[in-house]
PDB file of N, CA and C in Angstrom:
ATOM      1  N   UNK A   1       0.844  -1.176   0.000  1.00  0.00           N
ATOM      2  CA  UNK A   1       0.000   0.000   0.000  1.00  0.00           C
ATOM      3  C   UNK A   1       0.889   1.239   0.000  1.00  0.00           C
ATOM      4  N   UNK A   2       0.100   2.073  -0.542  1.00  0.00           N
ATOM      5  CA  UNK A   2       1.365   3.681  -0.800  1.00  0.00           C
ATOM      6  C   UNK A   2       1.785   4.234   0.743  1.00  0.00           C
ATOM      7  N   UNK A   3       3.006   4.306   0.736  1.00  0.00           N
ATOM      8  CA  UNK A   3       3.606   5.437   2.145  1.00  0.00           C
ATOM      9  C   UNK A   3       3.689   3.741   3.157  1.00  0.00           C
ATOM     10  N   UNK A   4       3.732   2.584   2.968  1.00  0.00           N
ATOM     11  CA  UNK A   4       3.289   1.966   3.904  1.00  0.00           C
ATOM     12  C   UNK A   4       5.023   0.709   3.752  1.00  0.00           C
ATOM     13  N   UNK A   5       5.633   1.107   3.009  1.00  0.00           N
ATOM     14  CA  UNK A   5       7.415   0.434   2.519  1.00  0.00           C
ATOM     15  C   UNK A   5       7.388  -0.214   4.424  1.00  0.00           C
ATOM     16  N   UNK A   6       8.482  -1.157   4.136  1.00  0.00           N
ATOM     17  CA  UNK A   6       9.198  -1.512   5.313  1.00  0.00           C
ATOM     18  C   UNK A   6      10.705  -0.311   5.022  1.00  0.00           C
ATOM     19  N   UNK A   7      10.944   0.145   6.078  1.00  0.00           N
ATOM     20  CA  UNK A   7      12.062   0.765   6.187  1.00  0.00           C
ATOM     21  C   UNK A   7      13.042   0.829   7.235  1.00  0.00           C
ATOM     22  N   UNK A   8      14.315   0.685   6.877  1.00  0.00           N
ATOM     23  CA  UNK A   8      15.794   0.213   7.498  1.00  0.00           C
ATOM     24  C   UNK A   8      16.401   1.269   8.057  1.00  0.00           C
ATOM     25  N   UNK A   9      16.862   1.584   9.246  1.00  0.00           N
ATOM     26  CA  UNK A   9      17.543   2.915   9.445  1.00  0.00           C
ATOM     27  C   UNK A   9      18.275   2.284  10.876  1.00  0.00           C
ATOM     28  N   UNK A  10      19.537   3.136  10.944  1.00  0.00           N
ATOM     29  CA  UNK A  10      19.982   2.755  12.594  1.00  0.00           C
ATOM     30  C   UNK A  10      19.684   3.883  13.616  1.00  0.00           C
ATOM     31  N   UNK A  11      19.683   3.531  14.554  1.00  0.00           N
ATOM     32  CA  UNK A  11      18.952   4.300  15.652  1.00  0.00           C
ATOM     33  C   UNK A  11      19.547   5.700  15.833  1.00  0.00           C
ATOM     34  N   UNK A  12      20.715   5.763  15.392  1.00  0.00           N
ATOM     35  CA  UNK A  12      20.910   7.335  15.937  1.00  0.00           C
ATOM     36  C   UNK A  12      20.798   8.157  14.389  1.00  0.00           C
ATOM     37  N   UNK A  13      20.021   7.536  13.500  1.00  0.00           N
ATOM     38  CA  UNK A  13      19.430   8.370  12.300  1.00  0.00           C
ATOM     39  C   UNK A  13      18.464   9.417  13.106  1.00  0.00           C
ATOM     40  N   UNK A  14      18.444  10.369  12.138  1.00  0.00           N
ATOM     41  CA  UNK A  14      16.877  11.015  12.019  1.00  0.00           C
ATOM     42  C   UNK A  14      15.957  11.238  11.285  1.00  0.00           C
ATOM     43  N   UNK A  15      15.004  10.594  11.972  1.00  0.00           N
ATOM     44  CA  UNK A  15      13.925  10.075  10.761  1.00  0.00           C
ATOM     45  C   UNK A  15      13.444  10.736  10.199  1.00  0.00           C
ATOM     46  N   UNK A  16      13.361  12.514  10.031  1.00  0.00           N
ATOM     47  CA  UNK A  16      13.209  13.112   8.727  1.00  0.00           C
ATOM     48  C   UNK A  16      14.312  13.209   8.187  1.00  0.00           C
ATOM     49  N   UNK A  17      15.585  12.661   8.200  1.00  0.00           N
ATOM     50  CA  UNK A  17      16.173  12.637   7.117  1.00  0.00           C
ATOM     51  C   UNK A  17      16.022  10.797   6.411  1.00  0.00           C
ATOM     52  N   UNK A  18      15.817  10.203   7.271  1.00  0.00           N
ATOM     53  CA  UNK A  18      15.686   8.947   6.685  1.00  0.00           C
ATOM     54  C   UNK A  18      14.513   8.779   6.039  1.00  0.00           C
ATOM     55  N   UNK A  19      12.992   9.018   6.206  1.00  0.00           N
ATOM     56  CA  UNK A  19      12.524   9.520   5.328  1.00  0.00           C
ATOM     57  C   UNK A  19      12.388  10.167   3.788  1.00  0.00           C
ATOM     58  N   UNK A  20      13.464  11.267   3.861  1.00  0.00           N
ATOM     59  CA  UNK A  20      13.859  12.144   2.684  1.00  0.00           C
ATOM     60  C   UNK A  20      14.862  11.330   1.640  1.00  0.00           C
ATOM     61  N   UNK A  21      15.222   9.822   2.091  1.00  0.00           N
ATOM     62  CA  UNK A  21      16.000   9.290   0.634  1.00  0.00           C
ATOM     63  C   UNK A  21      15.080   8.400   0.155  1.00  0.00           C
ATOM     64  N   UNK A  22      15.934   8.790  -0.808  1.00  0.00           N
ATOM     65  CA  UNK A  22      15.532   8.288  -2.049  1.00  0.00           C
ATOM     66  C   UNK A  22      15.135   6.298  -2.049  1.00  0.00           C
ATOM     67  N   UNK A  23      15.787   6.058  -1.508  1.00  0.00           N
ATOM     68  CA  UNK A  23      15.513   4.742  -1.479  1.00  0.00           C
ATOM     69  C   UNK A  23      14.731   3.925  -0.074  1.00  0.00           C
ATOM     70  N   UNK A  24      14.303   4.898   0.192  1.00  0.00           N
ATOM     71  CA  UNK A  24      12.819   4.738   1.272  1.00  0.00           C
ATOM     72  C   UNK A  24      11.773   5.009   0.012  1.00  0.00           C
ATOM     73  N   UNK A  25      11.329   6.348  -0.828  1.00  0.00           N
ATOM     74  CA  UNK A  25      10.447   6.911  -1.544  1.00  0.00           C
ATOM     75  C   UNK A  25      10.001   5.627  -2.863  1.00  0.00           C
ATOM     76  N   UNK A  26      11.381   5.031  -3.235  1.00  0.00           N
ATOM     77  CA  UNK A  26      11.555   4.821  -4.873  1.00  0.00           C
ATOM     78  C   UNK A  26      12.125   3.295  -4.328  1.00  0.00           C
ATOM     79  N   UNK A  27      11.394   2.469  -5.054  1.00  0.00           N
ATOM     80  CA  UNK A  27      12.073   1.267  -4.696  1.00  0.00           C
ATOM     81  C   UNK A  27      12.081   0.380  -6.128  1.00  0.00           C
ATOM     82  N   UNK A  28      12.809  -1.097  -6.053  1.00  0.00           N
ATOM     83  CA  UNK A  28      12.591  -1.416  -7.071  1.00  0.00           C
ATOM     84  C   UNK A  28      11.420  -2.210  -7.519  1.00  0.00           C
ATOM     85  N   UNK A  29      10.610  -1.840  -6.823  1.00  0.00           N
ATOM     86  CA  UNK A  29       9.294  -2.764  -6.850  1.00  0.00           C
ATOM     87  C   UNK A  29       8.111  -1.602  -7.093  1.00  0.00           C
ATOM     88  N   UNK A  30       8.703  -0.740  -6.858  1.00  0.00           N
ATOM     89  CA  UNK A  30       7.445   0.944  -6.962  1.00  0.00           C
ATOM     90  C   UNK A  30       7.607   0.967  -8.828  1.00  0.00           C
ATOM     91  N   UNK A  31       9.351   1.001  -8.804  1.00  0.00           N
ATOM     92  CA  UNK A  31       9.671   1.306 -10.089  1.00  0.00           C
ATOM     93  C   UNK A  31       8.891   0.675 -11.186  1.00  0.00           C
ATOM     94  N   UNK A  32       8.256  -0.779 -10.874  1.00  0.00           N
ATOM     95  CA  UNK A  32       7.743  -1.312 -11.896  1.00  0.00           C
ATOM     96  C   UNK A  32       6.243  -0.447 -12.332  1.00  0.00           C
ATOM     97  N   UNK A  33       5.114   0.084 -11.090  1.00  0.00           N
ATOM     98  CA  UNK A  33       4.160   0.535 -11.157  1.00  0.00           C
ATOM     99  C   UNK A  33       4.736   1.750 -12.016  1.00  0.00           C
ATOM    100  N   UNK A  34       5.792   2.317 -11.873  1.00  0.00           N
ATOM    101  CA  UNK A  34       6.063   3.553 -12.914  1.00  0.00           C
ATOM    102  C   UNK A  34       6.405   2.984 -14.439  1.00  0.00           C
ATOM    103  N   UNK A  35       7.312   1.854 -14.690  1.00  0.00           N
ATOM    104  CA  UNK A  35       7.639   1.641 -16.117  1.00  0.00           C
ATOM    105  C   UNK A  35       6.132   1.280 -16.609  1.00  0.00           C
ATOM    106  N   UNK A  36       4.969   0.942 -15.634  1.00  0.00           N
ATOM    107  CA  UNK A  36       3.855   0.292 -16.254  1.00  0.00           C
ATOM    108  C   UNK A  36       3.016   1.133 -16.979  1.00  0.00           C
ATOM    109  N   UNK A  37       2.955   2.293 -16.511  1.00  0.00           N
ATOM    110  CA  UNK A  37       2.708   3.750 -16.816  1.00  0.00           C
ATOM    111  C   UNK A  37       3.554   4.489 -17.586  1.00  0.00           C
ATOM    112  N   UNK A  38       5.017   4.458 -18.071  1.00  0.00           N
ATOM    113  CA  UNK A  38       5.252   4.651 -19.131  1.00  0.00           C
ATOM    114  C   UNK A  38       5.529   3.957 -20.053  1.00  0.00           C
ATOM    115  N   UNK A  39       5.848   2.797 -20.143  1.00  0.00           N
ATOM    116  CA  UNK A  39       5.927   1.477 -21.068  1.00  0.00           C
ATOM    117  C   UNK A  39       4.335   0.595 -21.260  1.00  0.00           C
ATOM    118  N   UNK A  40       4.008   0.771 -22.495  1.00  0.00           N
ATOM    119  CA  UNK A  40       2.546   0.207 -22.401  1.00  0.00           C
ATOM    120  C   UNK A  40       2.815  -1.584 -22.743  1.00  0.00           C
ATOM    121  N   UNK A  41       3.972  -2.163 -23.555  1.00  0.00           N
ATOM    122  CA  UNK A  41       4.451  -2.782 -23.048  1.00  0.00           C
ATOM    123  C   UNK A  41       4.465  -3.953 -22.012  1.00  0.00           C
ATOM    124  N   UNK A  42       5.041  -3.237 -21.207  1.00  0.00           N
ATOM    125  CA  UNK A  42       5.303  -3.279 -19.534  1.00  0.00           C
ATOM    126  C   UNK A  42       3.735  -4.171 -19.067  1.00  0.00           C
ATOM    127  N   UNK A  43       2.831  -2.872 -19.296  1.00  0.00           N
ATOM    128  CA  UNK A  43       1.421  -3.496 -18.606  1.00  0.00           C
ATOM    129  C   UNK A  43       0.939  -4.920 -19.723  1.00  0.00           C
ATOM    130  N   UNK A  44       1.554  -5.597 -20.895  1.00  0.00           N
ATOM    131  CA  UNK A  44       0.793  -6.671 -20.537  1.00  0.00           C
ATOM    132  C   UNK A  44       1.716  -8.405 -20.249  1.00  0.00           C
ATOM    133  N   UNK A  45       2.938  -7.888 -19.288  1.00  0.00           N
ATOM    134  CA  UNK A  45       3.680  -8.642 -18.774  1.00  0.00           C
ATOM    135  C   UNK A  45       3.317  -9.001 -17.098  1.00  0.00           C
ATOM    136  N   UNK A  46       3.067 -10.154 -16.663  1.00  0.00           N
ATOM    137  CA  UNK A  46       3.373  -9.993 -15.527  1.00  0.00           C
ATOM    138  C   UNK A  46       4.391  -9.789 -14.023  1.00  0.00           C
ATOM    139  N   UNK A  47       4.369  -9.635 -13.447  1.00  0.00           N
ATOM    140  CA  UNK A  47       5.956  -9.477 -13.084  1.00  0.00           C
ATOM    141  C   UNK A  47       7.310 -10.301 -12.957  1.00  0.00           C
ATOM    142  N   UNK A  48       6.801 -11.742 -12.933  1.00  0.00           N
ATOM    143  CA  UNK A  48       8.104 -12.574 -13.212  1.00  0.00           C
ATOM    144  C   UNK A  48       8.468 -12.107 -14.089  1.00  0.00           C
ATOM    145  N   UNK A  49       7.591 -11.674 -15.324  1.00  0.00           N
ATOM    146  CA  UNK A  49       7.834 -11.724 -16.894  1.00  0.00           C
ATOM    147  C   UNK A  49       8.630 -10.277 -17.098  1.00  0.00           C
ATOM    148  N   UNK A  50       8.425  -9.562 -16.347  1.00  0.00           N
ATOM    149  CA  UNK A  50       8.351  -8.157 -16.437  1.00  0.00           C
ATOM    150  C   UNK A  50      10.059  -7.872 -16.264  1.00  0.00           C
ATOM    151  N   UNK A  51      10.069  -8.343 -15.183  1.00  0.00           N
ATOM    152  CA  UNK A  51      11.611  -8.433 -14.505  1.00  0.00           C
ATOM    153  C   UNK A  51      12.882  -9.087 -15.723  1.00  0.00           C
ATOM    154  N   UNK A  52      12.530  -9.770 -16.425  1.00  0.00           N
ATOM    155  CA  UNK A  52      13.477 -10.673 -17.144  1.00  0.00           C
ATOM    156  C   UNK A  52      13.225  -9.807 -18.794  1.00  0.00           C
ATOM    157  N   UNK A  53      11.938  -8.801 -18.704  1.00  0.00           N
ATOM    158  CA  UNK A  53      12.234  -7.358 -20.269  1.00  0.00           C
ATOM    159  C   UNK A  53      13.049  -6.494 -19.801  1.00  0.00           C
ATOM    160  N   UNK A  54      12.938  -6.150 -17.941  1.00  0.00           N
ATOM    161  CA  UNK A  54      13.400  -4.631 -18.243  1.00  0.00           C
ATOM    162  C   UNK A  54      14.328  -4.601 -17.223  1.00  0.00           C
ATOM    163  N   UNK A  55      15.435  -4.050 -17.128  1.00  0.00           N
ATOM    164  CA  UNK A  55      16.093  -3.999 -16.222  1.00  0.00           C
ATOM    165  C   UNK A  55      16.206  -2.845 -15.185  1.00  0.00           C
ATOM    166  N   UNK A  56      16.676  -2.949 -13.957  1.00  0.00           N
ATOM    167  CA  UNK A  56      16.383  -1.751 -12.774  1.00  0.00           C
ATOM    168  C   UNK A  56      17.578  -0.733 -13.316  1.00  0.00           C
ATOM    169  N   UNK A  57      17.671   0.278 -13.285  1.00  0.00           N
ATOM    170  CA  UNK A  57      18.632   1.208 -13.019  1.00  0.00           C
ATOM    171  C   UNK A  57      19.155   1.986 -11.989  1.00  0.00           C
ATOM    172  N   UNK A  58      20.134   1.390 -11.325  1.00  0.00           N
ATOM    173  CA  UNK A  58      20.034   1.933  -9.752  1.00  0.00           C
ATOM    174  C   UNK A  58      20.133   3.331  -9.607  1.00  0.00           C
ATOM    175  N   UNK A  59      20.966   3.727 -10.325  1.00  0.00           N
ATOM    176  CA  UNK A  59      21.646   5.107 -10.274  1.00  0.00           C
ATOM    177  C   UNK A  59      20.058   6.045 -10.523  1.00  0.00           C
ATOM    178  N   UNK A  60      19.364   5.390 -11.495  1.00  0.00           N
ATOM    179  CA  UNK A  60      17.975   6.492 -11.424  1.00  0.00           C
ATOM    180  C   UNK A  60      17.055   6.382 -11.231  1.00  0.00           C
ATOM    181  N   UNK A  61      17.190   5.128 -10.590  1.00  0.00           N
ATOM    182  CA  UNK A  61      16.314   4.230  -9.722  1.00  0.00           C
ATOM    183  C   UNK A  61      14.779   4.103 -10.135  1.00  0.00           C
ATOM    184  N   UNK A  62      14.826   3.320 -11.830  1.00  0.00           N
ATOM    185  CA  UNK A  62      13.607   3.253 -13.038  1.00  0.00           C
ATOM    186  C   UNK A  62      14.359   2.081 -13.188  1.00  0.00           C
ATOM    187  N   UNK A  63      13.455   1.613 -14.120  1.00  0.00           N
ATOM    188  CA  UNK A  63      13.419   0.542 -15.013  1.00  0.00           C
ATOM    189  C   UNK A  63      13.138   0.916 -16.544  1.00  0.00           C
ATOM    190  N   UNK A  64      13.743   0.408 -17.172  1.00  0.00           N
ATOM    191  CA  UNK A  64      14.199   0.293 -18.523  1.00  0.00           C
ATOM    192  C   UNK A  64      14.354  -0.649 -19.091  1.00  0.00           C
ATOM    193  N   UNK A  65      13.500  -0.941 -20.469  1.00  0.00           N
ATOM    194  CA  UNK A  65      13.415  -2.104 -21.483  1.00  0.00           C
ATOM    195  C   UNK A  65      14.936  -2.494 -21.683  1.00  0.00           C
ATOM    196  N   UNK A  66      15.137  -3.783 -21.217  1.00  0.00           N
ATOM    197  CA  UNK A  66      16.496  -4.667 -21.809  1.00  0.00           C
ATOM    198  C   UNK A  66      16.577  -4.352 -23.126  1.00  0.00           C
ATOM    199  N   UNK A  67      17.694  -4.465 -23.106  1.00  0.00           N
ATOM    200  CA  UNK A  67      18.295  -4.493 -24.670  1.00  0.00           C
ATOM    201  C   UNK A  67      18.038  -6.089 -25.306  1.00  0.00           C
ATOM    202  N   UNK A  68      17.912  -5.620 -26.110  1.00  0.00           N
ATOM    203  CA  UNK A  68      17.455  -6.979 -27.571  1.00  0.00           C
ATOM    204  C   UNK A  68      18.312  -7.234 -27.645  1.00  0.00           C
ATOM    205  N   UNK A  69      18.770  -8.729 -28.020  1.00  0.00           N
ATOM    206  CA  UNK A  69      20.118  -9.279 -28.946  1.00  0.00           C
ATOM    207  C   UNK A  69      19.991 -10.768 -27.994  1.00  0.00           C
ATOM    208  N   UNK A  70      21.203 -11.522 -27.808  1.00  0.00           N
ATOM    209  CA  UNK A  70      21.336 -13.051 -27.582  1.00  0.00           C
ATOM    210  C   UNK A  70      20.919 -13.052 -26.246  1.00  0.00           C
ATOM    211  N   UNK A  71      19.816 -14.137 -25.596  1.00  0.00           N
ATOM    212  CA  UNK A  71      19.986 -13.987 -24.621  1.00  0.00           C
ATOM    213  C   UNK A  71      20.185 -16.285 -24.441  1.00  0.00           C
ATOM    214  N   UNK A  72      19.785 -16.174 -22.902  1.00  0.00           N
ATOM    215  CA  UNK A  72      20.380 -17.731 -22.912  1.00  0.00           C
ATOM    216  C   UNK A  72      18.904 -18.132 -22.191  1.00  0.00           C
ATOM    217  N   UNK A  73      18.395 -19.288 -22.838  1.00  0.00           N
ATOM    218  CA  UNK A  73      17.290 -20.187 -22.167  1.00  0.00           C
ATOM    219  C   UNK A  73      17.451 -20.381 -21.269  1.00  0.00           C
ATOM    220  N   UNK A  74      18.336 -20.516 -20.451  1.00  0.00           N
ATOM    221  CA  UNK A  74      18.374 -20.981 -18.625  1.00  0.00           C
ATOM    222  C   UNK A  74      19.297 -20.383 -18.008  1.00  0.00           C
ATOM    223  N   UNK A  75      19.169 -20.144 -16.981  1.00  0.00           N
ATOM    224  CA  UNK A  75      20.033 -20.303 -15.861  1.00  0.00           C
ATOM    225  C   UNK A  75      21.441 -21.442 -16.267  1.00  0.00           C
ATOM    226  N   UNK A  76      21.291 -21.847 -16.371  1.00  0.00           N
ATOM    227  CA  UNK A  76      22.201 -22.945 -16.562  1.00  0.00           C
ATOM    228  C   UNK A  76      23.472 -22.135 -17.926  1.00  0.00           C
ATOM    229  N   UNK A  77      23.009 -21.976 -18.821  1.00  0.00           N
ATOM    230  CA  UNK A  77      23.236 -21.889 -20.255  1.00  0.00           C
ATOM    231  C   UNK A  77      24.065 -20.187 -20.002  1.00  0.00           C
ATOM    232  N   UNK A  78      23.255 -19.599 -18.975  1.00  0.00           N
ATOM    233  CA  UNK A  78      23.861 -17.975 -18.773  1.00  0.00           C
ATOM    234  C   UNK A  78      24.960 -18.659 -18.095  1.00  0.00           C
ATOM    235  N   UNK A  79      25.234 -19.264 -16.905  1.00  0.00           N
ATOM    236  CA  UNK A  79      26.067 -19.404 -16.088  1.00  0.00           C
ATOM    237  C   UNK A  79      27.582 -20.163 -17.208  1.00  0.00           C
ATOM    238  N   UNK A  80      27.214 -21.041 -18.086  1.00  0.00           N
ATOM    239  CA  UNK A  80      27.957 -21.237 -19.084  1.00  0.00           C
ATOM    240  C   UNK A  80      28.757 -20.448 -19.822  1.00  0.00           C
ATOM    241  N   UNK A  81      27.865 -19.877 -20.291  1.00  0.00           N
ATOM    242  CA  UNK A  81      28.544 -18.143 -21.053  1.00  0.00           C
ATOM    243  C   UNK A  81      29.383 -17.360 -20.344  1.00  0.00           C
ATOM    244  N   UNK A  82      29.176 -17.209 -19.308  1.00  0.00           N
ATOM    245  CA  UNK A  82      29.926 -16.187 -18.493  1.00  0.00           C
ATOM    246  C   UNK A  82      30.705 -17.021 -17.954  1.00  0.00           C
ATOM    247  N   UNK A  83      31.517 -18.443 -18.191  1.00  0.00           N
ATOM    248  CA  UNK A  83      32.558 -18.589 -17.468  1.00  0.00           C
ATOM    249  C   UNK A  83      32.340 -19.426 -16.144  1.00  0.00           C
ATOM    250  N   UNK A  84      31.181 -18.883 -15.542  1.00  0.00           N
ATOM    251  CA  UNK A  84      31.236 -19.659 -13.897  1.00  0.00           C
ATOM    252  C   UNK A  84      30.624 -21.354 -14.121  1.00  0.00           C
ATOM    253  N   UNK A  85      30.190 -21.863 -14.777  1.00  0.00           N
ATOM    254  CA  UNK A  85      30.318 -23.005 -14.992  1.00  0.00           C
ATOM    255  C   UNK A  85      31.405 -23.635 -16.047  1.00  0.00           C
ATOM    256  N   UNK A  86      31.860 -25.280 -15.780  1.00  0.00           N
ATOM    257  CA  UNK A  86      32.732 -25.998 -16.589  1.00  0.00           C
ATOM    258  C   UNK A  86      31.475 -27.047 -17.403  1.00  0.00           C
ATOM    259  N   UNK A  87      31.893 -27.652 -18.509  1.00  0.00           N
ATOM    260  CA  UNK A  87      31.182 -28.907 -18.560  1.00  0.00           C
ATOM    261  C   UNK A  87      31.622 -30.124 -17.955  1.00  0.00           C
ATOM    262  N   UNK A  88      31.163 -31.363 -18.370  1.00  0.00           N
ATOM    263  CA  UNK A  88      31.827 -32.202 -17.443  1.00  0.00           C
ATOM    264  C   UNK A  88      32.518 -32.972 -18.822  1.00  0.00           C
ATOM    265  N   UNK A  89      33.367 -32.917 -19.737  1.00  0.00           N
ATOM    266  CA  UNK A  89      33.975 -33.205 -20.553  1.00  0.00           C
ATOM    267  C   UNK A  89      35.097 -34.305 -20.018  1.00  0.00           C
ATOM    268  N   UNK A  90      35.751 -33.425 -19.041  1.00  0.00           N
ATOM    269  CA  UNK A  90      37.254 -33.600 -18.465  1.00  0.00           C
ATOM    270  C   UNK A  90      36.752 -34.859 -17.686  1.00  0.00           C
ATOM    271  N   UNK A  91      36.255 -34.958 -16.548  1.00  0.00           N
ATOM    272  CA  UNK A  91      35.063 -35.618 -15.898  1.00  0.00           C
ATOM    273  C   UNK A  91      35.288 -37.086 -16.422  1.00  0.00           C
ATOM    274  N   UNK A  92      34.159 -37.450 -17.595  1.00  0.00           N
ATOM    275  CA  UNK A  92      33.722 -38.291 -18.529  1.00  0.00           C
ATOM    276  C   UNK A  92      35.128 -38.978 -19.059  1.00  0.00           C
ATOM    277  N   UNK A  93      35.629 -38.302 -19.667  1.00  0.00           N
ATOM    278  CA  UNK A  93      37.148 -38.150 -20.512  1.00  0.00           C
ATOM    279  C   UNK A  93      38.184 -39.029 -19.174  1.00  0.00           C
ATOM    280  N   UNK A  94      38.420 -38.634 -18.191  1.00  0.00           N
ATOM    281  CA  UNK A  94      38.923 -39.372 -17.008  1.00  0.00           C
ATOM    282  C   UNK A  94      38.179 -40.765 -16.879  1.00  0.00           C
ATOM    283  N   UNK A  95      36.822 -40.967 -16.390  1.00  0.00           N
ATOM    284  CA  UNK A  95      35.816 -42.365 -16.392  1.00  0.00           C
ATOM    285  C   UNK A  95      36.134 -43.110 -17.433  1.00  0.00           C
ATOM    286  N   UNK A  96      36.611 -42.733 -18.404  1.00  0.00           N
ATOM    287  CA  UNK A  96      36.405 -43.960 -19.922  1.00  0.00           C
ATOM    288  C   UNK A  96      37.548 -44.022 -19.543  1.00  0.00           C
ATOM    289  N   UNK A  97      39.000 -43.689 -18.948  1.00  0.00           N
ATOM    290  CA  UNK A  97      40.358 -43.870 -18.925  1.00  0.00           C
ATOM    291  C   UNK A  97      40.194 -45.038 -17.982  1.00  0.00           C
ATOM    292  N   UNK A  98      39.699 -45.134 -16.944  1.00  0.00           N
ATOM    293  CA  UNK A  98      40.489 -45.868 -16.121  1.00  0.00           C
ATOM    294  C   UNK A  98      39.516 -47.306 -15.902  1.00  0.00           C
ATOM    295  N   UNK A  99      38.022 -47.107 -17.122  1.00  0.00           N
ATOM    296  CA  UNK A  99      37.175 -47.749 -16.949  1.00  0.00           C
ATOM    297  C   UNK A  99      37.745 -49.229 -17.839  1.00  0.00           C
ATOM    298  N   UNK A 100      39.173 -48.957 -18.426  1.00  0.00           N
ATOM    299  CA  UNK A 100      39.664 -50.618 -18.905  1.00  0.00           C
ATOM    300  C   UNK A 100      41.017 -50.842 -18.499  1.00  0.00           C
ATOM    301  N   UNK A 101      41.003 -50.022 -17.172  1.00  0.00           N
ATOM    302  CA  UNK A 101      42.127 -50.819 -16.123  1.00  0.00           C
ATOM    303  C   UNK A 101      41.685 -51.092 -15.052  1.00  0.00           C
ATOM    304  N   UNK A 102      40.543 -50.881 -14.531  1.00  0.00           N
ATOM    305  CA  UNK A 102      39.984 -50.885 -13.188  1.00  0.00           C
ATOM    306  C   UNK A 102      38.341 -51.481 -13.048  1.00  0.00           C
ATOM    307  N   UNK A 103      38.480 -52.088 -12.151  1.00  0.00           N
ATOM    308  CA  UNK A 103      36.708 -52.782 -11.585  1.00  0.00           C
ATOM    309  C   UNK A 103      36.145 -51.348 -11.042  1.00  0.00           C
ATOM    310  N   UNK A 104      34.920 -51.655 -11.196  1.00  0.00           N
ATOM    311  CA  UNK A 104      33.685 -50.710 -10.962  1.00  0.00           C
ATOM    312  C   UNK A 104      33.868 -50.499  -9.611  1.00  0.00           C
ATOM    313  N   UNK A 105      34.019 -51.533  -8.740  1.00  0.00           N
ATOM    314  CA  UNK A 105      34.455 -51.508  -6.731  1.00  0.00           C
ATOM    315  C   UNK A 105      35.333 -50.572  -7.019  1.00  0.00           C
ATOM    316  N   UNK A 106      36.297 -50.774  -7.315  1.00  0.00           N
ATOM    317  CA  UNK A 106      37.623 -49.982  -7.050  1.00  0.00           C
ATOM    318  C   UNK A 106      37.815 -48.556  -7.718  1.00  0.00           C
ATOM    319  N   UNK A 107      36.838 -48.465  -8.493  1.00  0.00           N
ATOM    320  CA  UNK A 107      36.962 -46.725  -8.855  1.00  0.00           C
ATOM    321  C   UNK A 107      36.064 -46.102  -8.412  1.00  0.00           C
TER     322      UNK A 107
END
């Protein structure tokens, strides 16, 4: 509900100044009710859906249509691309080595 945010502050703040930022007022979850209202777009996504068109902008604390071009079917497939996953090539490639010198017990 409007004016009604959970908000974070430490005790020797003062709460009209904690109040007065920006990231009490503007959040990234307000931001969507604003791209919905300027992106027509926007309104016929729902918000899982919504989140994965447009991205947050912290610095101006909106949301903005992703950029078009390659993206990756999963989780999995992004984590690939960028490096933080291996395949299991090496893995496999090791198992067939030692799988005609060695019993199944013993490896």
């Amino acid at each position: 509900m409007e004016g009604e945010n959970s908000v974070y502050y430490k005790d020797f703040n003062l709460i009209g100044n904690v109040l007065l930022k920006a990231s009490v007022t503007e959040s990234m979850f307000t931001s969507w009710f604003l791209a919905n209202r300027d992106y027509e777009e926007a309104r016929l996504l729902t918000y899982g859906q919504f989140v994965s068109k447009f991205v947050y902008v912290k610095k101006q604390r909106c949301r903005k249509p992703g950029k078009r071009g390659f993206t990756h079917a999963s989780f999995q497939e992004a984590c690939f691309a960028m490096g933080f996953l291996q395949d299991d090539k090496e893995f496999i490639a090791a198992i067939k080595e030692v799988y005609d010198w060695g019993f199944g017990i013993f490896l």
